[in-house]
N, C-alpha and C. Protein backbone atom coordinates (compact mmCIF):
# COMPACT_ATOMS: atom_id res chain seq x y z
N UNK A 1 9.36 -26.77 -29.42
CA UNK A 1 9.64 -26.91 -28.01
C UNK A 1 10.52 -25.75 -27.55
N UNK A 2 10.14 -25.14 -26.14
CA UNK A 2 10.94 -23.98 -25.97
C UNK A 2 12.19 -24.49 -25.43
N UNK A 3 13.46 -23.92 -25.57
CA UNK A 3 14.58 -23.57 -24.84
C UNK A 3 14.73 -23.91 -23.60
N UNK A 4 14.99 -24.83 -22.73
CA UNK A 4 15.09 -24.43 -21.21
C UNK A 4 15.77 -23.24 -20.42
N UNK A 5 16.88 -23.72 -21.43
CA UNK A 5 17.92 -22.73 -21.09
C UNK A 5 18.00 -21.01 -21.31
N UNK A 6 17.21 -21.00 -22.02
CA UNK A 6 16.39 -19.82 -22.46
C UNK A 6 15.21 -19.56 -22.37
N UNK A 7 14.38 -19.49 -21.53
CA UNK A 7 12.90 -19.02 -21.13
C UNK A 7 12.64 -17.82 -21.99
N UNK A 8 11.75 -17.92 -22.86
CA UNK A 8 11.04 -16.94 -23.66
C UNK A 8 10.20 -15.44 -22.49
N UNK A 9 10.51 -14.08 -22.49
CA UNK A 9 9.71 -13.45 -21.92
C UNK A 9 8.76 -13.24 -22.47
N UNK A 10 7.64 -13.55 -21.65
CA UNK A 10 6.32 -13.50 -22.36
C UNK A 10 5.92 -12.24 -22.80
N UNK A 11 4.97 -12.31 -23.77
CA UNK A 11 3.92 -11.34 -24.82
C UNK A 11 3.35 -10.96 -24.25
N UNK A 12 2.75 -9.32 -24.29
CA UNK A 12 1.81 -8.49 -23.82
C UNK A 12 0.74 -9.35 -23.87
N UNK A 13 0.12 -10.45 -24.58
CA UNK A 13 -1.18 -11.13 -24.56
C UNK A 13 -0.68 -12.43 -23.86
N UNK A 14 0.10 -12.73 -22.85
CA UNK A 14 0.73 -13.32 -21.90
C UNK A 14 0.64 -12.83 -20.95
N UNK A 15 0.92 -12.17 -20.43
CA UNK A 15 1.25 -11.05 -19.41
C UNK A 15 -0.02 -10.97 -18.75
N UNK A 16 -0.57 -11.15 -17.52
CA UNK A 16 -1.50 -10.65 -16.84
C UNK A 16 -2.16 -9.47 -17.22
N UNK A 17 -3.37 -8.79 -17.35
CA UNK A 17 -3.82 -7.47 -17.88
C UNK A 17 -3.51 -6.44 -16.81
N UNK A 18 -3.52 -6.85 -15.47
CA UNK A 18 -3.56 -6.04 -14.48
C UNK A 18 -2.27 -5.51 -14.14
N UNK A 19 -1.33 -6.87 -14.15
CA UNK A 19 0.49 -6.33 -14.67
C UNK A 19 0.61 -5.49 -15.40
N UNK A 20 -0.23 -5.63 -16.78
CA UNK A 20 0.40 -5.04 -18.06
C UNK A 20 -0.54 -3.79 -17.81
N UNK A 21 -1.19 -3.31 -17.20
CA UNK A 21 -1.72 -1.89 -16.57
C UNK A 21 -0.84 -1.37 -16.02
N UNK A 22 0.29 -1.86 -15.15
CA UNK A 22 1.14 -1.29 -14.32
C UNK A 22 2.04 -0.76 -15.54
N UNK A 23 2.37 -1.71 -16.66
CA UNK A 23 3.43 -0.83 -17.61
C UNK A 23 2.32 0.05 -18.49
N UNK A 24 1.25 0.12 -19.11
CA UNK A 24 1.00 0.70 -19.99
C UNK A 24 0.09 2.12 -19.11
N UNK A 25 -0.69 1.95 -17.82
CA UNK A 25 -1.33 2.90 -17.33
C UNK A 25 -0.34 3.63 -16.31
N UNK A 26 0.44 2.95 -15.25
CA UNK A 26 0.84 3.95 -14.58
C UNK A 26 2.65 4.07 -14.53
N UNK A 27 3.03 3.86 -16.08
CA UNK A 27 4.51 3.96 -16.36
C UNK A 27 5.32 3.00 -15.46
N UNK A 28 4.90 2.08 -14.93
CA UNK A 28 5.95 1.26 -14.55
C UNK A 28 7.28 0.42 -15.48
N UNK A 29 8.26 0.56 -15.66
CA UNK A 29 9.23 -0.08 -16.36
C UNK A 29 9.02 -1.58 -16.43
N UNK A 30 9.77 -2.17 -17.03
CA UNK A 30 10.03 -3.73 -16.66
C UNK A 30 11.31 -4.07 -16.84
N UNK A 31 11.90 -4.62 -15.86
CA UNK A 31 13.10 -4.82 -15.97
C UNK A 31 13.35 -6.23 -16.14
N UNK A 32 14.30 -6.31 -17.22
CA UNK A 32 13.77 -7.62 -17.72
C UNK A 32 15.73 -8.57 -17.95
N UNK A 33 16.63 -8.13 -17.12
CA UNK A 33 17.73 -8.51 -17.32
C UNK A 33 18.72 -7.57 -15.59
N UNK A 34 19.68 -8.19 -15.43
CA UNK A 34 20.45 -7.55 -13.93
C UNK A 34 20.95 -6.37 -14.94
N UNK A 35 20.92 -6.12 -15.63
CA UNK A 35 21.58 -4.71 -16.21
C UNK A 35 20.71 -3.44 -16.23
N UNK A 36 18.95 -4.11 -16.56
CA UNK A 36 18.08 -3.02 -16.44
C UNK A 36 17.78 -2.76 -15.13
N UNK A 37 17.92 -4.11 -14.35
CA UNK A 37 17.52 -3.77 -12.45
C UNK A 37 18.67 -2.93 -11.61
N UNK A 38 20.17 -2.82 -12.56
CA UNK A 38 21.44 -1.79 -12.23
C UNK A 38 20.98 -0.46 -12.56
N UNK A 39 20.42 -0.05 -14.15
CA UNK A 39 20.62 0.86 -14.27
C UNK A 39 19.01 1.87 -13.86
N UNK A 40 17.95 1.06 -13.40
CA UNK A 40 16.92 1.69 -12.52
C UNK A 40 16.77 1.77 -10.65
N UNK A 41 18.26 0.44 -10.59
CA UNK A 41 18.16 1.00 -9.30
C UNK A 41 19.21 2.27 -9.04
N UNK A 42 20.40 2.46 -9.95
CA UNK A 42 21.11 3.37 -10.26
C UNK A 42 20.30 5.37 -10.06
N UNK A 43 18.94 5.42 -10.28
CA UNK A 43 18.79 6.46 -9.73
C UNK A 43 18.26 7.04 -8.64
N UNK A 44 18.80 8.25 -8.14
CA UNK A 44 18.29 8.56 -7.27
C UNK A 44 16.71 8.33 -6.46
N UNK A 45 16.27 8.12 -5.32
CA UNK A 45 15.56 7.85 -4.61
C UNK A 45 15.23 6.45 -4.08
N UNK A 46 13.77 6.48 -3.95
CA UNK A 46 13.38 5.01 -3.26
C UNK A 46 12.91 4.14 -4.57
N UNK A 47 12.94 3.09 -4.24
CA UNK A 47 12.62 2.35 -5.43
C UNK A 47 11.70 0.88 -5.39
N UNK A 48 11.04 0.39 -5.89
CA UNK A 48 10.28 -0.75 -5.47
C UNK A 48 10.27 -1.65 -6.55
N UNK A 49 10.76 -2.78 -6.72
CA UNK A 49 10.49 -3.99 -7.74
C UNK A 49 9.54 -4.91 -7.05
N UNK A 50 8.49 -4.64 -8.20
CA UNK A 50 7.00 -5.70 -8.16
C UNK A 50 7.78 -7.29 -8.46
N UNK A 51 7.50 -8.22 -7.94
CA UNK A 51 8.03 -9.57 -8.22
C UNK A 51 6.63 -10.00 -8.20
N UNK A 52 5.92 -10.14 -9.75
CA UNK A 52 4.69 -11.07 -9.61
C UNK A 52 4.86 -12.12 -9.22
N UNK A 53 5.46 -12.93 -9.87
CA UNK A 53 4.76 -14.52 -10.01
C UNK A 53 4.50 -14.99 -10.86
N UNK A 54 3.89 -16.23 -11.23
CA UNK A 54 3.02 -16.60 -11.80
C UNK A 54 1.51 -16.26 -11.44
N UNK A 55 1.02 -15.42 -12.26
CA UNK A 55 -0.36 -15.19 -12.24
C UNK A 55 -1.40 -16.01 -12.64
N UNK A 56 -0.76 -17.21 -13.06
CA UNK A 56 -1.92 -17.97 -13.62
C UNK A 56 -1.81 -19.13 -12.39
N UNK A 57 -0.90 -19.62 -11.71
CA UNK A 57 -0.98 -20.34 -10.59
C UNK A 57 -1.39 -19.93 -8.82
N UNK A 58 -1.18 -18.05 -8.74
CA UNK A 58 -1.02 -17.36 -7.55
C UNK A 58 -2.14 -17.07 -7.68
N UNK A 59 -3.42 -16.72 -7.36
CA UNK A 59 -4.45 -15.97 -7.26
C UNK A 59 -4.23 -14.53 -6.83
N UNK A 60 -3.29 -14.48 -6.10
CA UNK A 60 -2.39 -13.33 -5.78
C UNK A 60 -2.32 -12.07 -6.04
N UNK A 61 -1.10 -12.34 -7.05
CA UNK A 61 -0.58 -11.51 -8.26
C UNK A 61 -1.35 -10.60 -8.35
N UNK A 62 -2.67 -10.88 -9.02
CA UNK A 62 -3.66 -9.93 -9.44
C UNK A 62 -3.74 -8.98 -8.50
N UNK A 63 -4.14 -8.75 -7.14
CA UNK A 63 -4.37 -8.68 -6.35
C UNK A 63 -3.16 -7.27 -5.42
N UNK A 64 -1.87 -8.25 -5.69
CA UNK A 64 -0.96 -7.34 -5.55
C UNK A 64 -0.73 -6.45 -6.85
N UNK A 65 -1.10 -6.63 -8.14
CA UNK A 65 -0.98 -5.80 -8.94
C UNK A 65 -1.91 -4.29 -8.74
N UNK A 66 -3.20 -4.79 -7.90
CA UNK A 66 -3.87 -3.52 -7.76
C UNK A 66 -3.70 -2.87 -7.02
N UNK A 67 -2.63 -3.32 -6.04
CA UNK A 67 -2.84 -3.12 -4.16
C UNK A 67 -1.25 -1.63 -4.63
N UNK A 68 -0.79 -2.34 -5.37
CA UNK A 68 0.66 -1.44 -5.25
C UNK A 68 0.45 -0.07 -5.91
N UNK A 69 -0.03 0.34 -6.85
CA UNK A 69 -0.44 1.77 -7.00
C UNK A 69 -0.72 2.54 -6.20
N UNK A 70 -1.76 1.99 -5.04
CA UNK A 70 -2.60 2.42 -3.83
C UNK A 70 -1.66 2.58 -2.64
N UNK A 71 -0.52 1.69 -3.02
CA UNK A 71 0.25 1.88 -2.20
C UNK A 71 1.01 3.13 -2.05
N UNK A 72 1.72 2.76 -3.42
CA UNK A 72 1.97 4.55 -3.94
C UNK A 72 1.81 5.43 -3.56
N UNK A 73 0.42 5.67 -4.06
CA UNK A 73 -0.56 7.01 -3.61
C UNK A 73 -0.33 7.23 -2.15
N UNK A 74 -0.60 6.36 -1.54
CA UNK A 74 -1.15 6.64 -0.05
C UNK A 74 0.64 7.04 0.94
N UNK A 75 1.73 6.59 0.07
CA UNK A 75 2.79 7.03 0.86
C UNK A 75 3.06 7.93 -0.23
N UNK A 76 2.40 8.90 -0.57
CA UNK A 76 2.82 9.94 -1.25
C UNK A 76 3.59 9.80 -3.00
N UNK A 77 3.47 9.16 -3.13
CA UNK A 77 4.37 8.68 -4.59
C UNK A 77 5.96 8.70 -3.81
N UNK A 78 6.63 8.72 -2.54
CA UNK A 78 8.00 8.61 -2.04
C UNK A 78 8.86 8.02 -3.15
N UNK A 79 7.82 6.44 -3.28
CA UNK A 79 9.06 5.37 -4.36
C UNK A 79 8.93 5.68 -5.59
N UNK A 80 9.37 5.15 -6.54
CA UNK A 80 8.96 4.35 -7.82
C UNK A 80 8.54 2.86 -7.95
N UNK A 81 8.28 2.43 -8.90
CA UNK A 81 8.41 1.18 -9.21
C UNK A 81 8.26 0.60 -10.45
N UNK A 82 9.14 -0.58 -10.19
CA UNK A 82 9.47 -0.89 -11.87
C UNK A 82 8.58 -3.13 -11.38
N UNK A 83 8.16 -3.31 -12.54
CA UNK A 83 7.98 -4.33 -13.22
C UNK A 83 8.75 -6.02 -13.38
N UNK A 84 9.02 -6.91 -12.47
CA UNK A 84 10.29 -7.88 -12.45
C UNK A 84 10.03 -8.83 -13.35
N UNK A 85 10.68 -8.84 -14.70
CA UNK A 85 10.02 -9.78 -15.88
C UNK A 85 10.17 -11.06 -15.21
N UNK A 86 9.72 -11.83 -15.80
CA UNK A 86 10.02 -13.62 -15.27
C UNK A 86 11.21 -13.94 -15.90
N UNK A 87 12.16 -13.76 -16.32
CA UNK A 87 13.45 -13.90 -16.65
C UNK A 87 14.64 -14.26 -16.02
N UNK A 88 14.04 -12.87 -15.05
CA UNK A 88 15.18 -12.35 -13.60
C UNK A 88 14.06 -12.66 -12.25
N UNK A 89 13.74 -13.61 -12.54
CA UNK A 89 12.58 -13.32 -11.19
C UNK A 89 13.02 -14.06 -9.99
N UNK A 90 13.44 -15.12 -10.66
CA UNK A 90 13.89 -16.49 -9.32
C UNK A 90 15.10 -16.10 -9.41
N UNK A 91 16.04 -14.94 -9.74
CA UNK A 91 17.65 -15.07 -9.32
C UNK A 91 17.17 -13.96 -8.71
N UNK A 92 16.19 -13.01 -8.44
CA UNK A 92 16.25 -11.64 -7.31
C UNK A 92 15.63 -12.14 -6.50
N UNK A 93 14.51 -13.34 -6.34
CA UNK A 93 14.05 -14.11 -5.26
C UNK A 93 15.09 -14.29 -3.95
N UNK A 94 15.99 -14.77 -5.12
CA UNK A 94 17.18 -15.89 -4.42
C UNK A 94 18.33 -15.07 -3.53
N UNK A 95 18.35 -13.82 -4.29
CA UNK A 95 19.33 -13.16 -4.17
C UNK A 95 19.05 -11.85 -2.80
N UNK A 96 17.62 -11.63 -3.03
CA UNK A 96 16.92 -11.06 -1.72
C UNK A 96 16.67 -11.24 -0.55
N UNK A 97 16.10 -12.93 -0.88
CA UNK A 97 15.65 -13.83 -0.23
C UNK A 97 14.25 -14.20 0.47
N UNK A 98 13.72 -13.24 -0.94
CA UNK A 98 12.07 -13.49 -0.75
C UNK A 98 11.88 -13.98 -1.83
N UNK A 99 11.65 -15.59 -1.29
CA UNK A 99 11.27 -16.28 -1.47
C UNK A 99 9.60 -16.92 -1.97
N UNK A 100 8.89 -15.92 -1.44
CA UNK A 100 7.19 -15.84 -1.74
C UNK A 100 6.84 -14.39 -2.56
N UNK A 101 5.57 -15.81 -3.68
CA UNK A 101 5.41 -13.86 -4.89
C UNK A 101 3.69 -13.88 -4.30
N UNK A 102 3.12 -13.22 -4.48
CA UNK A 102 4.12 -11.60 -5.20
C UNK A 102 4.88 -11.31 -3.66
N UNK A 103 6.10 -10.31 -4.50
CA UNK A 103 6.93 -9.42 -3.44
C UNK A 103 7.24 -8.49 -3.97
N UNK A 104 7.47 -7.76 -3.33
CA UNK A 104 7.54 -5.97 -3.09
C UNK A 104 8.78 -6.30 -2.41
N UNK A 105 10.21 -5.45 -3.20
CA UNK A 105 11.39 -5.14 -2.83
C UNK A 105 11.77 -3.68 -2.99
N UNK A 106 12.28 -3.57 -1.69
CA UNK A 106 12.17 -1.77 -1.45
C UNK A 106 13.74 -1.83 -1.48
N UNK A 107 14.26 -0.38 -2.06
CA UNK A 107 15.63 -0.22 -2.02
C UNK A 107 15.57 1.29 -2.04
N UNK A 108 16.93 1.81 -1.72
CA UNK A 108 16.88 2.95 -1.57
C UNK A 108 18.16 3.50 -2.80
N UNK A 109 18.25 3.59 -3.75
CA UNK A 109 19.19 3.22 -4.91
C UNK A 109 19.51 1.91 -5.16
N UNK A 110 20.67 1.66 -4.95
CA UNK A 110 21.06 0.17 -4.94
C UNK A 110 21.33 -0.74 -3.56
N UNK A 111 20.98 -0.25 -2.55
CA UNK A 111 20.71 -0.37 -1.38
C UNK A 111 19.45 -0.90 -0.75
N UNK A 112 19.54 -2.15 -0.48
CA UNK A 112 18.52 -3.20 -0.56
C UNK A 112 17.84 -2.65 1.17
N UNK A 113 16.56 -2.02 1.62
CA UNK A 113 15.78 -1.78 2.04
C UNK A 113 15.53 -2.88 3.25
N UNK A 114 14.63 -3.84 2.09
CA UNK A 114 13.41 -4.81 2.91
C UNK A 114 12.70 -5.04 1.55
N UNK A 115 11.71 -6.25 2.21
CA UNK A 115 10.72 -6.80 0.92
C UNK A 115 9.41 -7.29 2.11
N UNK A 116 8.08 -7.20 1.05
CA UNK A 116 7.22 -7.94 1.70
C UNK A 116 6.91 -9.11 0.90
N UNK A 117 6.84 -9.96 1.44
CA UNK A 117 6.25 -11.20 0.54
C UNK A 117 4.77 -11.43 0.65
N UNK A 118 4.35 -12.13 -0.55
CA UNK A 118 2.55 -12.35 -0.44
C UNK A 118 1.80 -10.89 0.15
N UNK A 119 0.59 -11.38 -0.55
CA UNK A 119 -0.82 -9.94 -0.15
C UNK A 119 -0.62 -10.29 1.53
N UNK A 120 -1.01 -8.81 2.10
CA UNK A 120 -1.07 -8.46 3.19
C UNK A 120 -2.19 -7.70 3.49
N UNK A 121 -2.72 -7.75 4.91
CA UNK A 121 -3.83 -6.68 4.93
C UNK A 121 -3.20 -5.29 5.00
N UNK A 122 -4.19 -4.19 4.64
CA UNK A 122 -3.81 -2.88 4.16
C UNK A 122 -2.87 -2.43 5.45
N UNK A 123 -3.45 -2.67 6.62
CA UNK A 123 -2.14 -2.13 7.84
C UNK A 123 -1.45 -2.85 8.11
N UNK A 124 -1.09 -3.60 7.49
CA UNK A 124 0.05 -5.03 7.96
C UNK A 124 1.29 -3.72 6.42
N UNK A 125 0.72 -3.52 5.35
CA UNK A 125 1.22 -3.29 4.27
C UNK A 125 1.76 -1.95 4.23
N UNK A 126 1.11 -0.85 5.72
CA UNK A 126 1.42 0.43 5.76
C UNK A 126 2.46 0.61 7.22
N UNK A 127 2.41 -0.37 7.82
CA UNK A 127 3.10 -0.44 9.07
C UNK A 127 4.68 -0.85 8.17
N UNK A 128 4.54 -2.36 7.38
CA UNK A 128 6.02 -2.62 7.00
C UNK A 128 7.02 -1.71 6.01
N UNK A 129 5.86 -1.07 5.41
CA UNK A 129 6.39 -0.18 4.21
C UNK A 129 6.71 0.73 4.76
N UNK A 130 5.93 1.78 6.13
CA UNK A 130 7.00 2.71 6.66
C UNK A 130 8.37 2.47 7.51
N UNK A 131 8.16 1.10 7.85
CA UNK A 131 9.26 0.61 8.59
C UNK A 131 10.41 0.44 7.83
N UNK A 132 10.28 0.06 6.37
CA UNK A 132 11.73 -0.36 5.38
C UNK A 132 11.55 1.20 4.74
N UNK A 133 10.64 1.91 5.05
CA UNK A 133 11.76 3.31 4.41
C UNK A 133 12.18 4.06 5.27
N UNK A 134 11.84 3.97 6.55
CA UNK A 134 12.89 4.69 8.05
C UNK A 134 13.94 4.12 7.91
N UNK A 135 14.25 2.83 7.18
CA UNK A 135 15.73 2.33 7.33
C UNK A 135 16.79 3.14 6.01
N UNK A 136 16.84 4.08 4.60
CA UNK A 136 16.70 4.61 4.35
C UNK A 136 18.03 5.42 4.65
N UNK A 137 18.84 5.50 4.23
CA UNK A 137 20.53 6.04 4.60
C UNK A 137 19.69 7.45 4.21
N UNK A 138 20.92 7.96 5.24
CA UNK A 138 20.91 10.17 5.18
C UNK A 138 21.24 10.63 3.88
C-alpha cells in the first residue's frame, strides 16, 4: 500500500508518452520539488510551468502536451518551459490559483506573470499569452 503522506512520483512507463516527449524530445525539465521550481525559476528570462494533470482522468493533458511546443515556436522560443511533477502540482495550483489542469504558468524569473487554465482555442491561446508577457518588468 502506498504512503499517503508520501505520493510516489511516477515512472517514465507512468508518465503520459506525450508528457514524457516534452522531457525526452524537446528538453523540458521536470521540476519535481519547490527547490527545483526556485532554482529554474531563478534564471534569467520568461519561463512557463506545464501543470498536467492527471492524464488518465483529463482528456486534456494530452492535448495540452502537444499544443505547448507550438506554442513555443510560434512566440519565437521567448519562454522556456519546464515539466510540473505531480508531487508539487496541487501546492502551485493552490498557490497560483489555477485551479484547472492542464495550466500553463508564465513567470518572468520568479515573478509570477499569469496562467491559462484548460485547452483553449489557438487565438484564445495567442491573444492571452501575448497579454501575460506585455506584463513582463523592464
Amino acid at each position: 500500500m502506498q504512503d499517503q503522506a508520501h505520493p510516489k512520483t511516477p515512472t517514465a512507463t507512468e508518465i503520459h508518452p506525450l508528457i514524457a516527449r516534452l522531457e525526452s524530445e524537446q528538453g523540458y525539465p521536470r521540476v519535481a520539488s519547490a527547490h527545483d521550481v526556485a532554482e529554474y525559476l531563478s534564471r534569467p528570462g520568461l519561463h512557463c510551468l506545464f501543470i498536467p494533470g492527471d492524464a488518465r482522468r483529463n482528456l486534456e493533458t494530452a492535448d495540452a502536451a502537444v499544443i505547448l511546443p507550438e506554442l513555443r515556436l510560434a512566440f519565437q522560443n521567448v519562454f522556456d518551459c519546464a515539466v510540473v511533477d505531480d508531487a508539487i502540482e496541487a501546492s502551485l495550483r493552490e498557490q497560483y490559483r489555477a485551479l484547472k489542469t492542464p495550466g500553463l504558468l508564465f513567470f518572468q524569473r520568479t515573478a509570477f506573470l499569469g496562467s491559462i487554465e484548460k485547452v483553449r482555442d489557438w487565438s484564445d491561446y495567442l491573444t492571452r499569452i501575448e497579454h501575460i508577457l506585455s506584463l513582463k518588468a523592464a
